[in-house]
C-alpha atoms as a PDB file:
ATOM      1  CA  UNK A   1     -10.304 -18.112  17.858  1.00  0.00           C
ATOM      2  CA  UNK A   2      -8.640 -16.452  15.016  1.00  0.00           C
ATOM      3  CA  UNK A   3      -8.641 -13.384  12.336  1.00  0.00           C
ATOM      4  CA  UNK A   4      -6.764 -13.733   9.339  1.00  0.00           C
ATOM      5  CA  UNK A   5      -6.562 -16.165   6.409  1.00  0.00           C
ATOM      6  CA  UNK A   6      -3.686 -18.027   8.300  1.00  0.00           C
ATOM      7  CA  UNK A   7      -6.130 -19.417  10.683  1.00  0.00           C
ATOM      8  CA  UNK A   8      -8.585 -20.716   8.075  1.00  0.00           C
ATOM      9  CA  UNK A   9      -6.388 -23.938   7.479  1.00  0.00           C
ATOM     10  CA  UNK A  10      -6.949 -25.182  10.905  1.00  0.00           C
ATOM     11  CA  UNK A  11     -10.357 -24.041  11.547  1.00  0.00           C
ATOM     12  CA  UNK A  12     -11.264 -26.492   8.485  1.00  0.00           C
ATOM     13  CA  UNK A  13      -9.043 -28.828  10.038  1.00  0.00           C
ATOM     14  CA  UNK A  14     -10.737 -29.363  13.575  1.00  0.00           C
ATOM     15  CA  UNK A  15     -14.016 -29.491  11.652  1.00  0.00           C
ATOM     16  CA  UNK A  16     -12.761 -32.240   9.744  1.00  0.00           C
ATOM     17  CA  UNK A  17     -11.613 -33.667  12.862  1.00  0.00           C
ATOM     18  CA  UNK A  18     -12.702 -36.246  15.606  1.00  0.00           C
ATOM     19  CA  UNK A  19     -13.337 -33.113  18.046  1.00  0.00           C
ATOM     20  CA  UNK A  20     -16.593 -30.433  18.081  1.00  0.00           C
ATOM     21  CA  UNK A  21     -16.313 -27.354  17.081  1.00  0.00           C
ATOM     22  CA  UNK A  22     -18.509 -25.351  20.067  1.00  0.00           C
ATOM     23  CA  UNK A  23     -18.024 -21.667  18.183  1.00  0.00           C
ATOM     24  CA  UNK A  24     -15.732 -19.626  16.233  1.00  0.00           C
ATOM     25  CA  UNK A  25     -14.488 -16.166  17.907  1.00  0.00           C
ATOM     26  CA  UNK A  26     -13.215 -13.818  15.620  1.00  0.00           C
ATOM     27  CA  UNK A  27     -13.761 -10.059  15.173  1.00  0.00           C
ATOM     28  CA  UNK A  28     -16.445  -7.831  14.009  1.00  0.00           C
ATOM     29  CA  UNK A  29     -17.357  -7.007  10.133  1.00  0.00           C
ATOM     30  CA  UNK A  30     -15.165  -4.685   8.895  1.00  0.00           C
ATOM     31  CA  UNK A  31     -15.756  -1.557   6.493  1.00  0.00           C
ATOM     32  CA  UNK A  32     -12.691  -1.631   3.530  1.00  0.00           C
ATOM     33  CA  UNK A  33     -10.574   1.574   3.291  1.00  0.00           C
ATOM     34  CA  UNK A  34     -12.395   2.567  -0.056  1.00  0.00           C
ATOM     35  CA  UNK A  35     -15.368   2.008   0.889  1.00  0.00           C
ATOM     36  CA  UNK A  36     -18.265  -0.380   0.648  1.00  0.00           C
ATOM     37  CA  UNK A  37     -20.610  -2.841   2.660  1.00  0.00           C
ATOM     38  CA  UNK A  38     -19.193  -4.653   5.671  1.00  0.00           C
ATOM     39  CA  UNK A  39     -17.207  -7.133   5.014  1.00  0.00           C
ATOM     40  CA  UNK A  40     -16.534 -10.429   7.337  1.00  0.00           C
ATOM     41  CA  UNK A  41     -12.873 -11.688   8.325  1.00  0.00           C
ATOM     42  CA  UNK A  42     -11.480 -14.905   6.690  1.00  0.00           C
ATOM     43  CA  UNK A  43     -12.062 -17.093   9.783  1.00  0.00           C
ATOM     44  CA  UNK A  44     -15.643 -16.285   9.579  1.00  0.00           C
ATOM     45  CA  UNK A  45     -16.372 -16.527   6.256  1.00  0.00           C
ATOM     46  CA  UNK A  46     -14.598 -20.021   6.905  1.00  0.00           C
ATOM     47  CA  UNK A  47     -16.958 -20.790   9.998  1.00  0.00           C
ATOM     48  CA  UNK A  48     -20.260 -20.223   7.825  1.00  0.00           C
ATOM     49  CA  UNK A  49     -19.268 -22.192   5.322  1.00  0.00           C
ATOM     50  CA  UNK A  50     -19.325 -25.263   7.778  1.00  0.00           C
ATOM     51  CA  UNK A  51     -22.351 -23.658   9.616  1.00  0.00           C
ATOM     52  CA  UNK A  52     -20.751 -23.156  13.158  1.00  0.00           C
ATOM     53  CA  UNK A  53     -21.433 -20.539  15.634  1.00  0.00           C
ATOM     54  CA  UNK A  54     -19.499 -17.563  15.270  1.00  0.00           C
ATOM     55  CA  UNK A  55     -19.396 -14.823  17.783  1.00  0.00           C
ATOM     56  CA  UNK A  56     -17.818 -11.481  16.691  1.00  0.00           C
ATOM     57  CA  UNK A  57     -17.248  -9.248  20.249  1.00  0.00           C
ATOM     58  CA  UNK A  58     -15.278  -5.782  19.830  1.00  0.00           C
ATOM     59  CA  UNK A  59     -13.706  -6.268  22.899  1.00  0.00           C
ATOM     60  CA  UNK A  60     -12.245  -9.068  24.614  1.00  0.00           C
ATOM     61  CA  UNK A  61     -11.888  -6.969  27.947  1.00  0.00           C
ATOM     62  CA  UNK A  62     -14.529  -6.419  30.351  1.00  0.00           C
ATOM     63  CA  UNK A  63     -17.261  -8.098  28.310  1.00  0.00           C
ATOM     64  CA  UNK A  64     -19.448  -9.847  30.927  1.00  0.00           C
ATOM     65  CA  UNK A  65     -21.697 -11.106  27.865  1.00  0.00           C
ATOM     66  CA  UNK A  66     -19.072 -12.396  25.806  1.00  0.00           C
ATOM     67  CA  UNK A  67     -17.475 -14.459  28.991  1.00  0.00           C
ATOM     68  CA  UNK A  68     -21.236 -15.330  29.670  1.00  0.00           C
ATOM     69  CA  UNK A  69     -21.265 -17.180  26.334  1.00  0.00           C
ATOM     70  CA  UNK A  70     -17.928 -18.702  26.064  1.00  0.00           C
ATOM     71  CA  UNK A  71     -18.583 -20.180  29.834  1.00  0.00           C
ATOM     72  CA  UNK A  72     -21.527 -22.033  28.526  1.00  0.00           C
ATOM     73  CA  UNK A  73     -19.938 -23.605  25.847  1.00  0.00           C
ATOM     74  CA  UNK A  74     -18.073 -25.947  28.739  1.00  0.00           C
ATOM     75  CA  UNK A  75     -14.858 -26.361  26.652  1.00  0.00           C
ATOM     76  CA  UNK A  76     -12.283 -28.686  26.621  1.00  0.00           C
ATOM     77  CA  UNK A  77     -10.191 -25.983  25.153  1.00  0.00           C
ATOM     78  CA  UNK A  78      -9.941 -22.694  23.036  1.00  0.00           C
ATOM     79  CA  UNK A  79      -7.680 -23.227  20.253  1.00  0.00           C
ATOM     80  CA  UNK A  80      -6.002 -19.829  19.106  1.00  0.00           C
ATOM     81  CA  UNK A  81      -4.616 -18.956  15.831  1.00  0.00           C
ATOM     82  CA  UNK A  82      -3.513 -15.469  14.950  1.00  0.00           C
ATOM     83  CA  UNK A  83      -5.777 -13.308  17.000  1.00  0.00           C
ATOM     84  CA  UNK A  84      -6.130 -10.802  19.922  1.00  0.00           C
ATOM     85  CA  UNK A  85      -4.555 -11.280  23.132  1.00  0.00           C
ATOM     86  CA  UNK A  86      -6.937 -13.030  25.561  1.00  0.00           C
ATOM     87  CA  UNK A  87      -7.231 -11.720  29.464  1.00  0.00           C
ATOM     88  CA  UNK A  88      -7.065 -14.158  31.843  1.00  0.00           C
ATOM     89  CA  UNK A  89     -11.188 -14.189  32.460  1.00  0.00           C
ATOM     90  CA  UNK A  90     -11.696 -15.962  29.225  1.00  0.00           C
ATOM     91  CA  UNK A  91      -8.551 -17.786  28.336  1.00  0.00           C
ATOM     92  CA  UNK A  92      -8.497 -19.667  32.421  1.00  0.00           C
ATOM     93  CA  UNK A  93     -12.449 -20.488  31.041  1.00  0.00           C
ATOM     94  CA  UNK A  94     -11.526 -24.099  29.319  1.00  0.00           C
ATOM     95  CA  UNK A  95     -10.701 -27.225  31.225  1.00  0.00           C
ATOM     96  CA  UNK A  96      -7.840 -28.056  29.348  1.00  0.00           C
ATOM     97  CA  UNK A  97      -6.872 -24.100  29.118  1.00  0.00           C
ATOM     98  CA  UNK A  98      -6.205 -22.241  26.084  1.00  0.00           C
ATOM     99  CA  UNK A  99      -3.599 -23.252  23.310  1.00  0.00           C
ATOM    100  CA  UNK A 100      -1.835 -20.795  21.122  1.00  0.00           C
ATOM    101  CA  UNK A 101      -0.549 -22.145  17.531  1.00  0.00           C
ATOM    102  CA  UNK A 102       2.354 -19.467  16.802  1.00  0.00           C
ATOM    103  CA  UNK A 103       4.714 -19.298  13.897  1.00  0.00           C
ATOM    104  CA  UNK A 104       8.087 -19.726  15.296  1.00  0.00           C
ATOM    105  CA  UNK A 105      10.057 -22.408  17.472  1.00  0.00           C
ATOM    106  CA  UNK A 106       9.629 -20.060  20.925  1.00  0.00           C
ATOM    107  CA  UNK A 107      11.138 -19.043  22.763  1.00  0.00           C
ATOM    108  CA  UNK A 108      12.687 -17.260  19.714  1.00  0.00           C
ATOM    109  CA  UNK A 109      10.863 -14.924  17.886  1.00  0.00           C
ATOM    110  CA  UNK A 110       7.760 -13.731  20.358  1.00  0.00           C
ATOM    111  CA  UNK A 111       5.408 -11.182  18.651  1.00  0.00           C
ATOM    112  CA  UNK A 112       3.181 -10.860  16.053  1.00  0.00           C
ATOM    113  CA  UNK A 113       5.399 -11.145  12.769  1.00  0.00           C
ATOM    114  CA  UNK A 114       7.251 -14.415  13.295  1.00  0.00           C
ATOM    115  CA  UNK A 115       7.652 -15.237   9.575  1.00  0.00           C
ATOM    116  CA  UNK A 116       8.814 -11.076   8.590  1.00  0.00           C
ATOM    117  CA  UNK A 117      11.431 -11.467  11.406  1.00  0.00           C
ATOM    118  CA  UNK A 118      13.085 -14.900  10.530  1.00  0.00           C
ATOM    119  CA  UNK A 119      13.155 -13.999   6.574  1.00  0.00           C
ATOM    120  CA  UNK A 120      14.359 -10.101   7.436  1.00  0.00           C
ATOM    121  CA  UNK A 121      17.106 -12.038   9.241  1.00  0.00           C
ATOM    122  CA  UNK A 122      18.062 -14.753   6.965  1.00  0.00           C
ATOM    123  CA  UNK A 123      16.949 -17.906   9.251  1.00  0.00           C
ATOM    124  CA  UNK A 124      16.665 -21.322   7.207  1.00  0.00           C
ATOM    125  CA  UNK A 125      14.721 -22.587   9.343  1.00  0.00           C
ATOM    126  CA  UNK A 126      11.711 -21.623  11.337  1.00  0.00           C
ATOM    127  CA  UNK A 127       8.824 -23.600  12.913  1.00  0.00           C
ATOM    128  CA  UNK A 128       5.303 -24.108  14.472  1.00  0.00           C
ATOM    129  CA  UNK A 129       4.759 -23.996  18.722  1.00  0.00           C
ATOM    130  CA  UNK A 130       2.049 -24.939  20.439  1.00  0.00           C
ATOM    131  CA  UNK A 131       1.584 -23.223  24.189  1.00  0.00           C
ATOM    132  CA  UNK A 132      -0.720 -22.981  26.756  1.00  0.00           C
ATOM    133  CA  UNK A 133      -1.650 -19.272  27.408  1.00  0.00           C
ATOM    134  CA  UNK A 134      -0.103 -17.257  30.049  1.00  0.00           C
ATOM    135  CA  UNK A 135      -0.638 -13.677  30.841  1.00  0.00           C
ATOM    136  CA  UNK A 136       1.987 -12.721  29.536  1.00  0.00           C
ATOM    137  CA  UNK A 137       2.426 -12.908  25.839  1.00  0.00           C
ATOM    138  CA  UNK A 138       4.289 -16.148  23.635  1.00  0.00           C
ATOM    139  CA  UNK A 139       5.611 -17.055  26.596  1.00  0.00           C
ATOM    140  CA  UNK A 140       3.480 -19.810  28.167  1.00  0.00           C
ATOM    141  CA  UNK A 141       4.479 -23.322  28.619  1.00  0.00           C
ATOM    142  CA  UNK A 142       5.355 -25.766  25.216  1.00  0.00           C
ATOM    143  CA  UNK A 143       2.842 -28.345  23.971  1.00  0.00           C
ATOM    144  CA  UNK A 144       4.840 -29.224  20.971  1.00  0.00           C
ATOM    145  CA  UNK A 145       7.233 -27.610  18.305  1.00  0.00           C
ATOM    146  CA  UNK A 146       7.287 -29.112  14.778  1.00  0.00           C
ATOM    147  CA  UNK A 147      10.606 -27.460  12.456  1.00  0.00           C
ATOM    148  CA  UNK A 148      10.001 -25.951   9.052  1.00  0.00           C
ATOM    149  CA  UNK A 149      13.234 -25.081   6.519  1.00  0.00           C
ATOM    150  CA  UNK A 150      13.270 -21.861   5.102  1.00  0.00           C
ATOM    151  CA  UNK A 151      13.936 -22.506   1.382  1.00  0.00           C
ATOM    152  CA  UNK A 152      16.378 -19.329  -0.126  1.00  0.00           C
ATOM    153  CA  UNK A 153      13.693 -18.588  -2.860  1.00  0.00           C
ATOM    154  CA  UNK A 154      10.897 -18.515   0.117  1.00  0.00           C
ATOM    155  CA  UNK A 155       8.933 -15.204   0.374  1.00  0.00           C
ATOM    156  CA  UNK A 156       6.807 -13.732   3.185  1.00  0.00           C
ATOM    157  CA  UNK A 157       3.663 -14.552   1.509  1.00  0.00           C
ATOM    158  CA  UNK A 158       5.053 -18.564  -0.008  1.00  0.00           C
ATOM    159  CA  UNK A 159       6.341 -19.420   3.609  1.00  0.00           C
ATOM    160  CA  UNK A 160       3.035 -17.705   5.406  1.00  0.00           C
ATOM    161  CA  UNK A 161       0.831 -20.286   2.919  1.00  0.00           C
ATOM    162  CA  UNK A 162       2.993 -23.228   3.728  1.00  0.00           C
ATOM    163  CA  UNK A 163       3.078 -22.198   7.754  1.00  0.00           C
ATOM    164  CA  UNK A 164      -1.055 -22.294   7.506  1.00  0.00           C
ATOM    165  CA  UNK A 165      -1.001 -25.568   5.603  1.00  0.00           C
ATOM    166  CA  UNK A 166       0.759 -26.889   8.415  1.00  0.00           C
ATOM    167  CA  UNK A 167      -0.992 -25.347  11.306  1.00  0.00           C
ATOM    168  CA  UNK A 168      -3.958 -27.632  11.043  1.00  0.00           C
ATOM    169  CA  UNK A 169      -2.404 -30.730  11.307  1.00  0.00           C
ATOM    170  CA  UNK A 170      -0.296 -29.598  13.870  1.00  0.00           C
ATOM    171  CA  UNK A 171      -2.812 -28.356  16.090  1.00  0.00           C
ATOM    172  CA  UNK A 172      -4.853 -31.723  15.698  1.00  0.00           C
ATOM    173  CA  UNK A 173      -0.857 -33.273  17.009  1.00  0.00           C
ATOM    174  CA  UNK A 174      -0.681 -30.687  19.931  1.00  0.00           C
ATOM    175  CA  UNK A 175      -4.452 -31.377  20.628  1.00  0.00           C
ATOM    176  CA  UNK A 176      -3.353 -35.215  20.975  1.00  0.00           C
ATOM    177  CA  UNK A 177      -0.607 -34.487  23.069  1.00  0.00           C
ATOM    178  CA  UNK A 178      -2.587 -31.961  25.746  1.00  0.00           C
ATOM    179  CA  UNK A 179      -5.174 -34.272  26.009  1.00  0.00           C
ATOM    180  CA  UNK A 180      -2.616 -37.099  27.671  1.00  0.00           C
ATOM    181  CA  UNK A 181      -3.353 -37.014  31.521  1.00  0.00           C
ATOM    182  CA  UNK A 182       0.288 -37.559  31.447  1.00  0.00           C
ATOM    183  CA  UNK A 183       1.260 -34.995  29.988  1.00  0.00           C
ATOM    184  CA  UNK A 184       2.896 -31.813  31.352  1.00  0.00           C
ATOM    185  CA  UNK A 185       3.979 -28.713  29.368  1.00  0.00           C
ATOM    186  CA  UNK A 186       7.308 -27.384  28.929  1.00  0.00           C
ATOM    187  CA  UNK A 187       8.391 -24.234  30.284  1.00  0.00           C
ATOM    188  CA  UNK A 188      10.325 -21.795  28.024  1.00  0.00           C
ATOM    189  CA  UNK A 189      13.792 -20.682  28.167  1.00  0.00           C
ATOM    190  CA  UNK A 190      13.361 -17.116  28.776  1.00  0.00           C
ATOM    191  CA  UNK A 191      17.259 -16.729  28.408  1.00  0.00           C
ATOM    192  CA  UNK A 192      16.365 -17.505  24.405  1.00  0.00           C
ATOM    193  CA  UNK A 193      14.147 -15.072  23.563  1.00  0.00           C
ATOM    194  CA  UNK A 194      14.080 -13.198  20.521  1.00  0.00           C
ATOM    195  CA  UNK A 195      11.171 -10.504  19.559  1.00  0.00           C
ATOM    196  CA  UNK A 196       9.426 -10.276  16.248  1.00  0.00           C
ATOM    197  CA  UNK A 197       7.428  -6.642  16.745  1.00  0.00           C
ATOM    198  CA  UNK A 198       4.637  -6.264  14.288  1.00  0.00           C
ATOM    199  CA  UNK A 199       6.078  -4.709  11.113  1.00  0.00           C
ATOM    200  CA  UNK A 200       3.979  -1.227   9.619  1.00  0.00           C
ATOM    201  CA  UNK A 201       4.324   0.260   6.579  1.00  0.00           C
ATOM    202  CA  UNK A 202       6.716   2.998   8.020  1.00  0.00           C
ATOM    203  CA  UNK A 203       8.941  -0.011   9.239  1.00  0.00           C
ATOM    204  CA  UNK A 204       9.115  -0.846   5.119  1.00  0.00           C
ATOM    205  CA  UNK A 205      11.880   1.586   4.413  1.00  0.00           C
ATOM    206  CA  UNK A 206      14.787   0.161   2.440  1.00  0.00           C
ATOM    207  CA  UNK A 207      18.344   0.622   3.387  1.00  0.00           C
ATOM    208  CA  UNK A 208      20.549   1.214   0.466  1.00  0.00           C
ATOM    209  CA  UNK A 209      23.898   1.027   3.015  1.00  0.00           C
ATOM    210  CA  UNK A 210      23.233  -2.206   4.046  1.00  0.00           C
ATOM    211  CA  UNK A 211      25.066  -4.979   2.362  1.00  0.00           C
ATOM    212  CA  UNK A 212      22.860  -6.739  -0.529  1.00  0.00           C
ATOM    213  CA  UNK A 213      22.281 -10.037   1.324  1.00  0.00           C
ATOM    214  CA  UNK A 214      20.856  -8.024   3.752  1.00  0.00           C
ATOM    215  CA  UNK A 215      18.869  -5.526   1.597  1.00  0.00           C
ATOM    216  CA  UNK A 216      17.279  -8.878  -0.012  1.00  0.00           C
ATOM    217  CA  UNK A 217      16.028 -10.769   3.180  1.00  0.00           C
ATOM    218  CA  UNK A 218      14.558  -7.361   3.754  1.00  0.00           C
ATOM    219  CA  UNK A 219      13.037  -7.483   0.899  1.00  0.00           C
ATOM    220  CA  UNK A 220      12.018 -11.205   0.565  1.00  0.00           C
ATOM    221  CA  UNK A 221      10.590 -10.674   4.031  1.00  0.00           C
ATOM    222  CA  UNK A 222       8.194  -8.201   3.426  1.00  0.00           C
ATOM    223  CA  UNK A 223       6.739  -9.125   0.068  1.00  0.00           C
ATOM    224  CA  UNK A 224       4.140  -9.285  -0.403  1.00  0.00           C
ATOM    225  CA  UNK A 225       2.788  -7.666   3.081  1.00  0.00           C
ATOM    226  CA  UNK A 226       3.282  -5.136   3.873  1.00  0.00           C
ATOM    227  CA  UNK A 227       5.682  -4.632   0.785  1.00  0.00           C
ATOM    228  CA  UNK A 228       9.587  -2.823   1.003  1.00  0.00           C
ATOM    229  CA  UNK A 229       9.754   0.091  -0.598  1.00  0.00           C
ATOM    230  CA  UNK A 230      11.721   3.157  -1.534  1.00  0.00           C
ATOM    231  CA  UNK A 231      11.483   6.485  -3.305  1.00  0.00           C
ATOM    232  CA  UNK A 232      12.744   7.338  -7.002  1.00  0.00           C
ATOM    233  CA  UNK A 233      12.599  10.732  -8.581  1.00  0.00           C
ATOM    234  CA  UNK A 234       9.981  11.694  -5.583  1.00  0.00           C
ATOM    235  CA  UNK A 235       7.627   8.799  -5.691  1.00  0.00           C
ATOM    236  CA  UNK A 236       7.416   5.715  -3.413  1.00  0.00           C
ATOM    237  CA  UNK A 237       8.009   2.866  -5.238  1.00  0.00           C
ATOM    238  CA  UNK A 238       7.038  -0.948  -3.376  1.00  0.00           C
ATOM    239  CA  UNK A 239       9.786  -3.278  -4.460  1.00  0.00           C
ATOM    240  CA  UNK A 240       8.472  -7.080  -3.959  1.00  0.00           C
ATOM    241  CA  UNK A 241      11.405  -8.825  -5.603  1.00  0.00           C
ATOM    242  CA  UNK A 242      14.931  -9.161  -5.541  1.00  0.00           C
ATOM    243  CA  UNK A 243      18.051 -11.395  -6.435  1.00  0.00           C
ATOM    244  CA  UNK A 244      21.381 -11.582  -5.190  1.00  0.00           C
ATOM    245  CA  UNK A 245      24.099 -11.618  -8.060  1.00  0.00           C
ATOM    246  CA  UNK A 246      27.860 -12.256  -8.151  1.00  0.00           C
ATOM    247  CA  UNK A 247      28.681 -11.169 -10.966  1.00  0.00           C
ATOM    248  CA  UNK A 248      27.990  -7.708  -9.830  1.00  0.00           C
ATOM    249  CA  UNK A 249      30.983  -6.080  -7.616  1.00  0.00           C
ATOM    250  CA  UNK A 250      30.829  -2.303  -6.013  1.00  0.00           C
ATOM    251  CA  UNK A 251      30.543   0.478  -8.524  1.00  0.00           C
ATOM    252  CA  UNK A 252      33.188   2.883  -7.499  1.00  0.00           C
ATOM    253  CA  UNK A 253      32.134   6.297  -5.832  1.00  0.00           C
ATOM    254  CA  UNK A 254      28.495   4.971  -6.376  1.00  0.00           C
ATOM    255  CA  UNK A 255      26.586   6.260  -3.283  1.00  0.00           C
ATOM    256  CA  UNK A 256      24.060   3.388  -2.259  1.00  0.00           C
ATOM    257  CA  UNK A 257      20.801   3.483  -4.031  1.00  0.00           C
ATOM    258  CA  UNK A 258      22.766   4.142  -7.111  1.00  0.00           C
ATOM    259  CA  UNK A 259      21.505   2.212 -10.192  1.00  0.00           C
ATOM    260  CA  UNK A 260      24.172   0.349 -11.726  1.00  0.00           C
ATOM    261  CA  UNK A 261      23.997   0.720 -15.782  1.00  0.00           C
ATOM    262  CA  UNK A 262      23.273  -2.454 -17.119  1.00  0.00           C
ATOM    263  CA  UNK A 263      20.664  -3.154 -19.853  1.00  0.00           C
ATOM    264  CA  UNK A 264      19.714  -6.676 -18.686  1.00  0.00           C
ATOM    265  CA  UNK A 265      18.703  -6.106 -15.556  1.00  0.00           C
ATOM    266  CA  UNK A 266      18.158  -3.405 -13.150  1.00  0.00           C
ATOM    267  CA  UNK A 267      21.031  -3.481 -10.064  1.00  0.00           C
ATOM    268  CA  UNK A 268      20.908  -1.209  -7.648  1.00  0.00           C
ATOM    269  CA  UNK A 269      24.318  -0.206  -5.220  1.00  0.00           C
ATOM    270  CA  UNK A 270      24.007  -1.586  -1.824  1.00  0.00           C
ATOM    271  CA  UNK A 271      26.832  -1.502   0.527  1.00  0.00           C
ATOM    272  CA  UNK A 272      29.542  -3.390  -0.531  1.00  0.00           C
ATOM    273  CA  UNK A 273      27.714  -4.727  -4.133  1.00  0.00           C
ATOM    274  CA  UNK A 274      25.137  -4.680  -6.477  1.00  0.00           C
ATOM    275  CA  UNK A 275      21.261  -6.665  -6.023  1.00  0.00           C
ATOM    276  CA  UNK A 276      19.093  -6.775  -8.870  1.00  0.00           C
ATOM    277  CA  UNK A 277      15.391  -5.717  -8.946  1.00  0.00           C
ATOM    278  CA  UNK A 278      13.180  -8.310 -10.076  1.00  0.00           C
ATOM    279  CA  UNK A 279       9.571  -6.620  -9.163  1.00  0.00           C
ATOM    280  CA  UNK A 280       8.363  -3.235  -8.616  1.00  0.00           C
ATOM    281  CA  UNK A 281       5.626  -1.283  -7.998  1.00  0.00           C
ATOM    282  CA  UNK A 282       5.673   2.205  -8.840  1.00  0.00           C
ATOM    283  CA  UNK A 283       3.096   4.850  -7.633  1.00  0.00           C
ATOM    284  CA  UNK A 284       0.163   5.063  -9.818  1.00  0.00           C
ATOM    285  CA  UNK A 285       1.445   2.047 -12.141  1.00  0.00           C
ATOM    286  CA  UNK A 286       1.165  -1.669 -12.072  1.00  0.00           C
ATOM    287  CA  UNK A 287       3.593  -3.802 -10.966  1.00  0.00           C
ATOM    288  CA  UNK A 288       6.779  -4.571 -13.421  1.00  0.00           C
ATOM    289  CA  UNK A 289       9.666  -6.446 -13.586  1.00  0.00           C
ATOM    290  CA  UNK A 290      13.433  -4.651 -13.407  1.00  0.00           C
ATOM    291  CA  UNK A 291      13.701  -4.769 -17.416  1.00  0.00           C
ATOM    292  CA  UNK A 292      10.608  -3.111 -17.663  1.00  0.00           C
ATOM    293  CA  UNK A 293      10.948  -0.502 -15.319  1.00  0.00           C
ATOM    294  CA  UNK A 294      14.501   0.443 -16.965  1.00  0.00           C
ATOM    295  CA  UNK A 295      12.762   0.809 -20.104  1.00  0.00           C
ATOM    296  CA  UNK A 296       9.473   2.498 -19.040  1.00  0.00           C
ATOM    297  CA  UNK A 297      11.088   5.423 -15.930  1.00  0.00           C
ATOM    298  CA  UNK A 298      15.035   5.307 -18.401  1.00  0.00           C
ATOM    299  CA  UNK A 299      16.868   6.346 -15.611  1.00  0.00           C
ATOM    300  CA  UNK A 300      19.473   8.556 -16.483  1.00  0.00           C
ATOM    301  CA  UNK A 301      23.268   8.538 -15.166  1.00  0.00           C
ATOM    302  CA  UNK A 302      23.947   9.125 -11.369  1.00  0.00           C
ATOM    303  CA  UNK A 303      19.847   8.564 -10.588  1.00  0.00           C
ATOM    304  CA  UNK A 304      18.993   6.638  -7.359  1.00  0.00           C
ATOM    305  CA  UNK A 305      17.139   4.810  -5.313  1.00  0.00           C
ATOM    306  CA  UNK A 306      16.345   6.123  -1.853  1.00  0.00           C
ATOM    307  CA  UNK A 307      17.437  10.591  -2.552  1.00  0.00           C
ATOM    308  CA  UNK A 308      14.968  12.296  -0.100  1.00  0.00           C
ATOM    309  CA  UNK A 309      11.714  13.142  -2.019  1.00  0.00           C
ATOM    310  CA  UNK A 310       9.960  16.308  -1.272  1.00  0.00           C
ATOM    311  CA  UNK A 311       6.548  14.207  -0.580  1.00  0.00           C
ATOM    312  CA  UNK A 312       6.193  10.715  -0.069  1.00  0.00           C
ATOM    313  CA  UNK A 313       2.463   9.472  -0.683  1.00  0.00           C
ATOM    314  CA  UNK A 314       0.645   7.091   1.229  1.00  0.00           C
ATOM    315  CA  UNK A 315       1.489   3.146   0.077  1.00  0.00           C
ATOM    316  CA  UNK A 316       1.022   1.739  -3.394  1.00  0.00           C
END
């Protein structure tokens, strides 16, 4: 059971695997915001390829037809990878249960943006959890937990492929384990719990009065989905890239926001120093590196980042 392209890795792992693959669950065709045909989810497009049953409900909840179907199946166990939250009729259905693969070492970071929440706070270190499913949510008892480092040049989008690599393997590990009569899960520390809320576009906001280290995790966080961004001369711009610099103290009286003149590189005032801009998006344009954008928009003296436009427009 899964959505995204994050679950794709593991789907092609279990069919690659010593267990059968009874049917894929994902969710319904899906019309893109500009228009056009129907198009599939990941997860499905990955079940067709191997030529497994996929069913695509639009509801989970009271759905005698889908429970119907999934009861027939006679399961070991649903495997679930980045999708809806499953009520109790469907997920008690397997003999084994169901097992969640989540993106964090629980019981730290519960929620549906793991990976945004432990970049935005400047972990170095993260990790895969295995659980069986509860009713209430990320908090059902431990299969397994493998750690993953957070390396400082890692990304949203370069730690969510590396996270999805090793989901597959993982879940084949935690598959292993559940199987073992044995066995017996691990309940959670409760006491430990962190949240990781799902992060919107209006979340994306950058704030110039935060010191640079943090203004860059927030950054580094949310690029490439679902981008940071902030306003110049009136216009949303996403920003996707950012470094920290030394060499770059406070510029006196500069308000944050403030871009710092320098003709190598475009630094911006933060709270207590500069961070330099490494890619941008401006509304309407393509995306640019800081160089570029100095030499393309030439802001002039006392120009900033962040000064309240009259009309923000909808995301780059």
């Amino acid at each position: 059971m899964g959505t995204p392209e994050y679950a794709c890795p593991t789907l092609a792992c279990l069919v690659h695997s010593e267990h059968e693959v009874a049917a894929v669950v994902t969710g319904p065709d899906v019309r893109p915001p500009r228009g056009g045909g129907l198009h599939p989810t990941p997860v499905k497009r990955e079940a067709l390829r191997h030529g497994l049953t996929v069913l695509t409900p639009a509801t989970l909840r009271n759905n005698p037809a889908l429970r119907e179907a999934l009861a027939g199946l006679k399961a070991d166990v649903f495997v679930v990878v980045a999708f809806k939250i499953l009520p109790r009729s469907l997920y008690a259905l397997p003999r084994l249960g169901s097992v969640n693969i989540h993106a964090s070492l629980l019981p730290r970071y519960r929620g549906a943006a793991p990976i945004h929440w432990a970049l935005i706070n400047g972990e170095t270190e993260t990790g895969l959890s295995s659980f069986v499913l509860n009713d209430t949510v990320d908090t059902g008892d431990l299969v397994l937990q493998e750690r993953v480092p957070i390396d400082p040049a890692d990304t949203f989008d370069s730690l969510y492929a590396r996270m999805a690599a090793l989901s597959g393997p993982f879940a084949l590990r935690s598959l292993e384990r559940l199987a073992d009569p044995a066995f017996a899960p691990i309940p959670q520390d409760g006491t430990a719990a962190t949240p990781a809320p799902k992060v919107t576009p209006e979340d994306a906001l950058i704030d110039w009065g935060f010191p640079a280290p943090l203004v860059h995790n927030f950054i580094r966080g949310l690029s490439s989905v679902p981008g940071a961004y902030s306003t110049f001369r009136s216009r949303r711009v996403k920003i996707l890239g950012s470094r920290p610099v030394v060499d770059a103290p406070a510029a006196p009286g500069a308000p944050p926001g403030a871009i710092v003149p320098d003709r190598r590189r475009l630094l911006v005032q933060c709270a207590s120093s500069a961070l330099e801009l490494t890619r941008l998006v401006p509304e309407g344009k393509k995306g640019m590196d800081g160089v570029s954008f100095l030499n393309g928009l030439q802001p002039q003296p006392g120009e900033r980042f962040g000064a309240t436009p009259h009309n923000i427009q909808d995301p780059v």
